[in-house]
C-alpha atoms as a PDB file:
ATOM      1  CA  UNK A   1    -119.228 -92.581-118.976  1.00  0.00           C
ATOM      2  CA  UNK A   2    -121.607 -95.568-118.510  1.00  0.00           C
ATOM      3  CA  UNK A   3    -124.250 -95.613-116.099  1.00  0.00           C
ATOM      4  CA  UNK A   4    -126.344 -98.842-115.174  1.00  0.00           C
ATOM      5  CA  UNK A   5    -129.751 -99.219-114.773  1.00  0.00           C
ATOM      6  CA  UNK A   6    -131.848-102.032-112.800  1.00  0.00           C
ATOM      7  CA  UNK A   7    -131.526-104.350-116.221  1.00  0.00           C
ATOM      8  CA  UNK A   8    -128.404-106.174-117.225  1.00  0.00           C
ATOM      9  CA  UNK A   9    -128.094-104.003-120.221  1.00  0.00           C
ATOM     10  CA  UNK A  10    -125.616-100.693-119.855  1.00  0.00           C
ATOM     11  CA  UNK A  11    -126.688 -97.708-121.081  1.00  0.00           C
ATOM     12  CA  UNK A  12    -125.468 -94.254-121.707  1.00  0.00           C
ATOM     13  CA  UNK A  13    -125.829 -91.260-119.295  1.00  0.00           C
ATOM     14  CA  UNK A  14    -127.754 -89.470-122.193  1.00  0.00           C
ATOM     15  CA  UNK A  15    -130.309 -91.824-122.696  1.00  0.00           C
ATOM     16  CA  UNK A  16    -130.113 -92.523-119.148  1.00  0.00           C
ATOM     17  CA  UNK A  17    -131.461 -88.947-118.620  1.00  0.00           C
ATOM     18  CA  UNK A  18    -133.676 -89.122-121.123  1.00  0.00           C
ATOM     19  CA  UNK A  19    -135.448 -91.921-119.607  1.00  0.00           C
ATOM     20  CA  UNK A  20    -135.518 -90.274-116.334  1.00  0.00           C
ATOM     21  CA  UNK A  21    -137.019 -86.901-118.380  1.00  0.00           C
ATOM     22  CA  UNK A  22    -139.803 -88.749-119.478  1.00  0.00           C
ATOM     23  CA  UNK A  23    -140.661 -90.664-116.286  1.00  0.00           C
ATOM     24  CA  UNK A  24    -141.115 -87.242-114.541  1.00  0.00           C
ATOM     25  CA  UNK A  25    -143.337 -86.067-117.742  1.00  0.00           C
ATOM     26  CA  UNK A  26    -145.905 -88.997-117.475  1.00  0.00           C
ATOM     27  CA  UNK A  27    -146.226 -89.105-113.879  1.00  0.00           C
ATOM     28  CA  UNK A  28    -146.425 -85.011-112.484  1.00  0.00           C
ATOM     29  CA  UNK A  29    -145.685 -84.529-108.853  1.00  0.00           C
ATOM     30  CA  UNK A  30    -149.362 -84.316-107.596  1.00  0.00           C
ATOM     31  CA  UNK A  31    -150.459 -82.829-103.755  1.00  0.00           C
ATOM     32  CA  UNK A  32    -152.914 -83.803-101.661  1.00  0.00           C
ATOM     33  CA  UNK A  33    -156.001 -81.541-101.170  1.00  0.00           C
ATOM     34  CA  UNK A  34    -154.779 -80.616 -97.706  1.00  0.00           C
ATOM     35  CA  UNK A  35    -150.926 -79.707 -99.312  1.00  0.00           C
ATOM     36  CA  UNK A  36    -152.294 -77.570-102.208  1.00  0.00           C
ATOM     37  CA  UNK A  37    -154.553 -75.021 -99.894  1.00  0.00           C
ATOM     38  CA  UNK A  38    -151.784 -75.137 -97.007  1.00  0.00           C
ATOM     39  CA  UNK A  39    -148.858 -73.946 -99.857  1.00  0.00           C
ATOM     40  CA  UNK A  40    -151.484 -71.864-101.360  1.00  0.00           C
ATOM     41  CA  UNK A  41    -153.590 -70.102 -98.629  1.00  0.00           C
ATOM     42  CA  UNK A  42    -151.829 -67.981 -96.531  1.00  0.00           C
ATOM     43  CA  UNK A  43    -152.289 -67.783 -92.609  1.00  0.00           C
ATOM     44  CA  UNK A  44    -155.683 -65.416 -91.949  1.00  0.00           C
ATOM     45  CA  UNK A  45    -154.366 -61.782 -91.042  1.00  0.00           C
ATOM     46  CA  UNK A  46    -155.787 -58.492 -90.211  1.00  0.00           C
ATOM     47  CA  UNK A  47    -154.335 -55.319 -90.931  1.00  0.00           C
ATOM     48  CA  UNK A  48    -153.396 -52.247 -88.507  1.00  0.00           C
ATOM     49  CA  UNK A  49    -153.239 -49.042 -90.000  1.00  0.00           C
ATOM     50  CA  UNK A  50    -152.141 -45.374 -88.069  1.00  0.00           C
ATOM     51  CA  UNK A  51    -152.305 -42.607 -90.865  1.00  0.00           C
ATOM     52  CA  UNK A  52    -150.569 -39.566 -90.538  1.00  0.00           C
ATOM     53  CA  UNK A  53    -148.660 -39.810 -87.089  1.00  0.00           C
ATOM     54  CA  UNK A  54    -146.907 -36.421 -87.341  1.00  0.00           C
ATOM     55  CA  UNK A  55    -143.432 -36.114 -84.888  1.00  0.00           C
ATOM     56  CA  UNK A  56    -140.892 -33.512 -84.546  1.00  0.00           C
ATOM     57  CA  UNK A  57    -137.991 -35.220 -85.344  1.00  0.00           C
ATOM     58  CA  UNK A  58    -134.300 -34.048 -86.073  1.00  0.00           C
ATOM     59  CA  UNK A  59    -133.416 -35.558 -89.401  1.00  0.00           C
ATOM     60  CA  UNK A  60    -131.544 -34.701 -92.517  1.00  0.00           C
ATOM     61  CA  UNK A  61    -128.131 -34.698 -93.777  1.00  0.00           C
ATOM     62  CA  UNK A  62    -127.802 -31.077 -94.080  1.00  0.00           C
ATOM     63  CA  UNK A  63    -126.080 -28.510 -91.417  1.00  0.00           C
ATOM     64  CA  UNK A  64    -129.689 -26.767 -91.085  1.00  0.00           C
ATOM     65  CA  UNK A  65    -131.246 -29.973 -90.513  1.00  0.00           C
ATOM     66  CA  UNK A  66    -129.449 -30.990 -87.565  1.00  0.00           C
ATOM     67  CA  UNK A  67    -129.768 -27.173 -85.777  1.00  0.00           C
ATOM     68  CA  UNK A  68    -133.630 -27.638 -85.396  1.00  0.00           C
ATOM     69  CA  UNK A  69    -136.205 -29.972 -85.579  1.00  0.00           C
ATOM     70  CA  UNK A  70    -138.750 -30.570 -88.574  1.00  0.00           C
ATOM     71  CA  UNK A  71    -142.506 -32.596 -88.919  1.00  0.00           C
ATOM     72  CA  UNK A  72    -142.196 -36.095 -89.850  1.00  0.00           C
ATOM     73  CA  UNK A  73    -145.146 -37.780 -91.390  1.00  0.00           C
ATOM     74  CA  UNK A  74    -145.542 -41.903 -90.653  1.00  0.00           C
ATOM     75  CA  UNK A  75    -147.776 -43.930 -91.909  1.00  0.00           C
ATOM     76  CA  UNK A  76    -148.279 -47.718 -90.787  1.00  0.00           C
ATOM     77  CA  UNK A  77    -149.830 -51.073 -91.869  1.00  0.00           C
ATOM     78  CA  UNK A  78    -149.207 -54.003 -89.961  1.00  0.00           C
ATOM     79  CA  UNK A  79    -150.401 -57.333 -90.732  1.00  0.00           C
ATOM     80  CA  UNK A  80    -151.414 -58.997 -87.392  1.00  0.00           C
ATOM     81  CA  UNK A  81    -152.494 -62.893 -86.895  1.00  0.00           C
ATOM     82  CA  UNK A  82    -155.664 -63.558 -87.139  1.00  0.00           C
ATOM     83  CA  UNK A  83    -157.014 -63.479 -83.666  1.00  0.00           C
ATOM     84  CA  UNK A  84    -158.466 -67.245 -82.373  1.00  0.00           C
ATOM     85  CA  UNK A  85    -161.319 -65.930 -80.646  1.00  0.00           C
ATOM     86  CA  UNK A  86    -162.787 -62.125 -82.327  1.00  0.00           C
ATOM     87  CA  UNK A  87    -165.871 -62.537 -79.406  1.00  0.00           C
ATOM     88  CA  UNK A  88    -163.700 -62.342 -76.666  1.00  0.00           C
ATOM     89  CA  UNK A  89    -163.017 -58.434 -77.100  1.00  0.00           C
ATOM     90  CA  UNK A  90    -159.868 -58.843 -75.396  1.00  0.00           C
ATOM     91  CA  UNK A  91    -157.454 -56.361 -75.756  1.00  0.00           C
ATOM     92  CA  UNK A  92    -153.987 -58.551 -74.572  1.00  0.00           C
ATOM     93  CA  UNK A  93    -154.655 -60.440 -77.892  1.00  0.00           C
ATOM     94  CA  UNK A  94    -153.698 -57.807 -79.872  1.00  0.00           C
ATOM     95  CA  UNK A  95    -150.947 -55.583 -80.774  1.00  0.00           C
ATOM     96  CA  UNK A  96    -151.153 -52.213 -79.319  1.00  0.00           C
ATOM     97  CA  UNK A  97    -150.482 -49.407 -81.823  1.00  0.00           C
ATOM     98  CA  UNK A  98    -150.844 -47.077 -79.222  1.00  0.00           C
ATOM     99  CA  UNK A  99    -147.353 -48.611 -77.582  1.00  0.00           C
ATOM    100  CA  UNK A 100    -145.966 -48.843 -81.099  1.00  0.00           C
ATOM    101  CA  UNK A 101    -146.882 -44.886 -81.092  1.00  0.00           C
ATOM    102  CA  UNK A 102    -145.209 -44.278 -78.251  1.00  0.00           C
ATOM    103  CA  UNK A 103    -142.061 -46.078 -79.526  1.00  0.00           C
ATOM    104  CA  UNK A 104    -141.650 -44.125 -82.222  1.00  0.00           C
ATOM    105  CA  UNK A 105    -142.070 -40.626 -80.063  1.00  0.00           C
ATOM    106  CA  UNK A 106    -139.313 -41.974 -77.513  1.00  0.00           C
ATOM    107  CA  UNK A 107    -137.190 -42.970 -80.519  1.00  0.00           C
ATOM    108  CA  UNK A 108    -137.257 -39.473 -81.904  1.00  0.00           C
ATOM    109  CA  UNK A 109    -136.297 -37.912 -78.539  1.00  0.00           C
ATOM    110  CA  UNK A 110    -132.786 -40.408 -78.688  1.00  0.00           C
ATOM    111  CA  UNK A 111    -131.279 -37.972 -81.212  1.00  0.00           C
ATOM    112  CA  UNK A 112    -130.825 -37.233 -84.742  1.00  0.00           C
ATOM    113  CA  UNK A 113    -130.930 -39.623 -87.830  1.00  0.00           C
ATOM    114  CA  UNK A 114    -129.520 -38.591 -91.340  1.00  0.00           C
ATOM    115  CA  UNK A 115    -131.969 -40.680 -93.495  1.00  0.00           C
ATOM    116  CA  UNK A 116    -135.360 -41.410 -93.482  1.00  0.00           C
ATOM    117  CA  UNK A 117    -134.791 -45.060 -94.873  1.00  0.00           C
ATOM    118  CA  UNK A 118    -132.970 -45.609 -91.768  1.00  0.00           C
ATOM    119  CA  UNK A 119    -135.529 -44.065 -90.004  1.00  0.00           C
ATOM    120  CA  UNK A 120    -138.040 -46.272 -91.689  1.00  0.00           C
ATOM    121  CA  UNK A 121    -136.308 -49.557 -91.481  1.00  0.00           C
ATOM    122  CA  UNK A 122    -135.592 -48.714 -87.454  1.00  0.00           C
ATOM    123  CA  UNK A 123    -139.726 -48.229 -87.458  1.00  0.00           C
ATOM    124  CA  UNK A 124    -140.213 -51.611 -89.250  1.00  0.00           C
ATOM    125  CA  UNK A 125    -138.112 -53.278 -86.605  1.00  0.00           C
ATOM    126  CA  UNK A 126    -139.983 -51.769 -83.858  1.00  0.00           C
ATOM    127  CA  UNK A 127    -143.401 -52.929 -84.933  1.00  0.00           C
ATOM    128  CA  UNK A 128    -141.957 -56.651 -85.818  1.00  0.00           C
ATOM    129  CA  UNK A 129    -140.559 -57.009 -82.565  1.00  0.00           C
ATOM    130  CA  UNK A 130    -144.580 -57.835 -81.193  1.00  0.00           C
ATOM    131  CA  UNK A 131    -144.763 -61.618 -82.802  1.00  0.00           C
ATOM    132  CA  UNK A 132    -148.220 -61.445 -83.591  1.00  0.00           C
ATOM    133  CA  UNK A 133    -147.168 -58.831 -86.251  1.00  0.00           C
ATOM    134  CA  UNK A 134    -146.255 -60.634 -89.763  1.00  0.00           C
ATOM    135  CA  UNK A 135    -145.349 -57.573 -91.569  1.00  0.00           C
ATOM    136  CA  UNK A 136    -144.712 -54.042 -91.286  1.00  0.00           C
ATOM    137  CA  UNK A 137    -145.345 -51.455 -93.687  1.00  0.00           C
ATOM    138  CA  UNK A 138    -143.934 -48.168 -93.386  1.00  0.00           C
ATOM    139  CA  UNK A 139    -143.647 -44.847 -94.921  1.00  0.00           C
ATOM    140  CA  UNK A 140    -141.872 -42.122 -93.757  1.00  0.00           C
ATOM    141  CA  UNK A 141    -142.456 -38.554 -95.071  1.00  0.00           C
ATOM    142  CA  UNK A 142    -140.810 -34.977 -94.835  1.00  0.00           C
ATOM    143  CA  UNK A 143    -143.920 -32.767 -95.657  1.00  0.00           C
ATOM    144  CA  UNK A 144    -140.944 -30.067 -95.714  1.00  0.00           C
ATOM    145  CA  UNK A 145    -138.681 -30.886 -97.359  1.00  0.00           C
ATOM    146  CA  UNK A 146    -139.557 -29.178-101.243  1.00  0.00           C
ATOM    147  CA  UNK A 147    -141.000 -26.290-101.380  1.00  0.00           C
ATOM    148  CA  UNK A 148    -142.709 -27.989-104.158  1.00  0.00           C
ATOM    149  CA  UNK A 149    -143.978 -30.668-102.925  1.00  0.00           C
ATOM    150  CA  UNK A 150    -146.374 -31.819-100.808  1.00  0.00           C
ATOM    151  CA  UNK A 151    -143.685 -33.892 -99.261  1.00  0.00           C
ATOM    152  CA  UNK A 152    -141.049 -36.797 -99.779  1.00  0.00           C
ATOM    153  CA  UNK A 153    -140.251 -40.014 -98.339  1.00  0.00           C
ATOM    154  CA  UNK A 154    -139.868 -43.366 -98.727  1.00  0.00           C
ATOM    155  CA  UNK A 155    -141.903 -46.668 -98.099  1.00  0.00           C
ATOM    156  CA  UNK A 156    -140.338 -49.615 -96.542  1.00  0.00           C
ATOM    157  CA  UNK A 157    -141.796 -53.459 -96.137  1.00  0.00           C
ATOM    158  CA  UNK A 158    -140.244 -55.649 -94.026  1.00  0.00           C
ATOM    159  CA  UNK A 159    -141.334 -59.293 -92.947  1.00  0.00           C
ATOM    160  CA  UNK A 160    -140.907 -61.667 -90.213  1.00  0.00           C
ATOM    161  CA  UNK A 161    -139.001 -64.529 -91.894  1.00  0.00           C
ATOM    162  CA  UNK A 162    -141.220 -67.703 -92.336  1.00  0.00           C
ATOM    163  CA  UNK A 163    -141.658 -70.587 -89.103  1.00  0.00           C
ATOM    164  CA  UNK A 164    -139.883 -73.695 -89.368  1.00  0.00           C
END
């Protein structure tokens, strides 16, 4: 294989890569100011937390576990966008976790649920369906369900998928 280059003279594609290789070497990609702190600062945030929202929930994959109803322990942190104006105390400009509460309560009365990592992801869903909510962390405990244990559960993180 030949390959061409903007002289006269042919060259091979080896040394035609070569050349190419050390073009990119002595002259690096370089950004702007402006391009390095937008790629490298992410958008301001806050962060939501509710600790400890206990629910009776019916959950488990176990015959006993779908005869009664047991304590589930959730835990939340939700990264909200930074709010424009913080002096305007104006509670329509943010998320409510108080409706994201009662979410969760009506979702428990809907029926049972075998696992509590589809319990967790349903949760995650919930709280990313306000858009001012980037991402959702939640965990989802069975205080329970060892005797040894304080309790056991899992911790999910979900994202809203980046703006184009």
């Amino acid at each position: 294989m030949r390959i061409v280059s903007d002289s006269t003279a042919p060259i091979t594609a080896g040394a035609a890569l070569e050349s190419e290789s050390q073009s990119l070497r002595r002259e690096p990609f370089r950004r702007t100011g402006e391009e390095q702190h937008a790629q490298s600062a992410p958008a301001p945030v806050y962060r939501i937390l509710v600790r400890d929202l206990d629910i009776a929930w019916s959950i488990g994959v176990f015959d006993h576990e779908h005869e009664t109803v047991q304590p589930i322990r959730i835990n939340l942190e939700l990264d909200a966008s930074d709010l424009e104006d913080w002096e305007a105390d104006d509670y329509t400009a943010v998320p409510c976790y108080a409706r994201i509460a009662e979410r969760i309560r009506a979702m428990a009365a809907e029926g049972h649920v075998r696992l509590v990592e589809t319990l967790a992801h349903r949760i995650a869903g919930i709280c990313l369906e306000d858009p001012r909510i980037e991402r959702a962390r939640v965990r989802v405990e069975k205080p329970e369900a060892l005797k040894n244990a304080g309790s056991v559960g899992v911790e999910v993180e979900r994202s809203r998928p980046p703006s184009r």
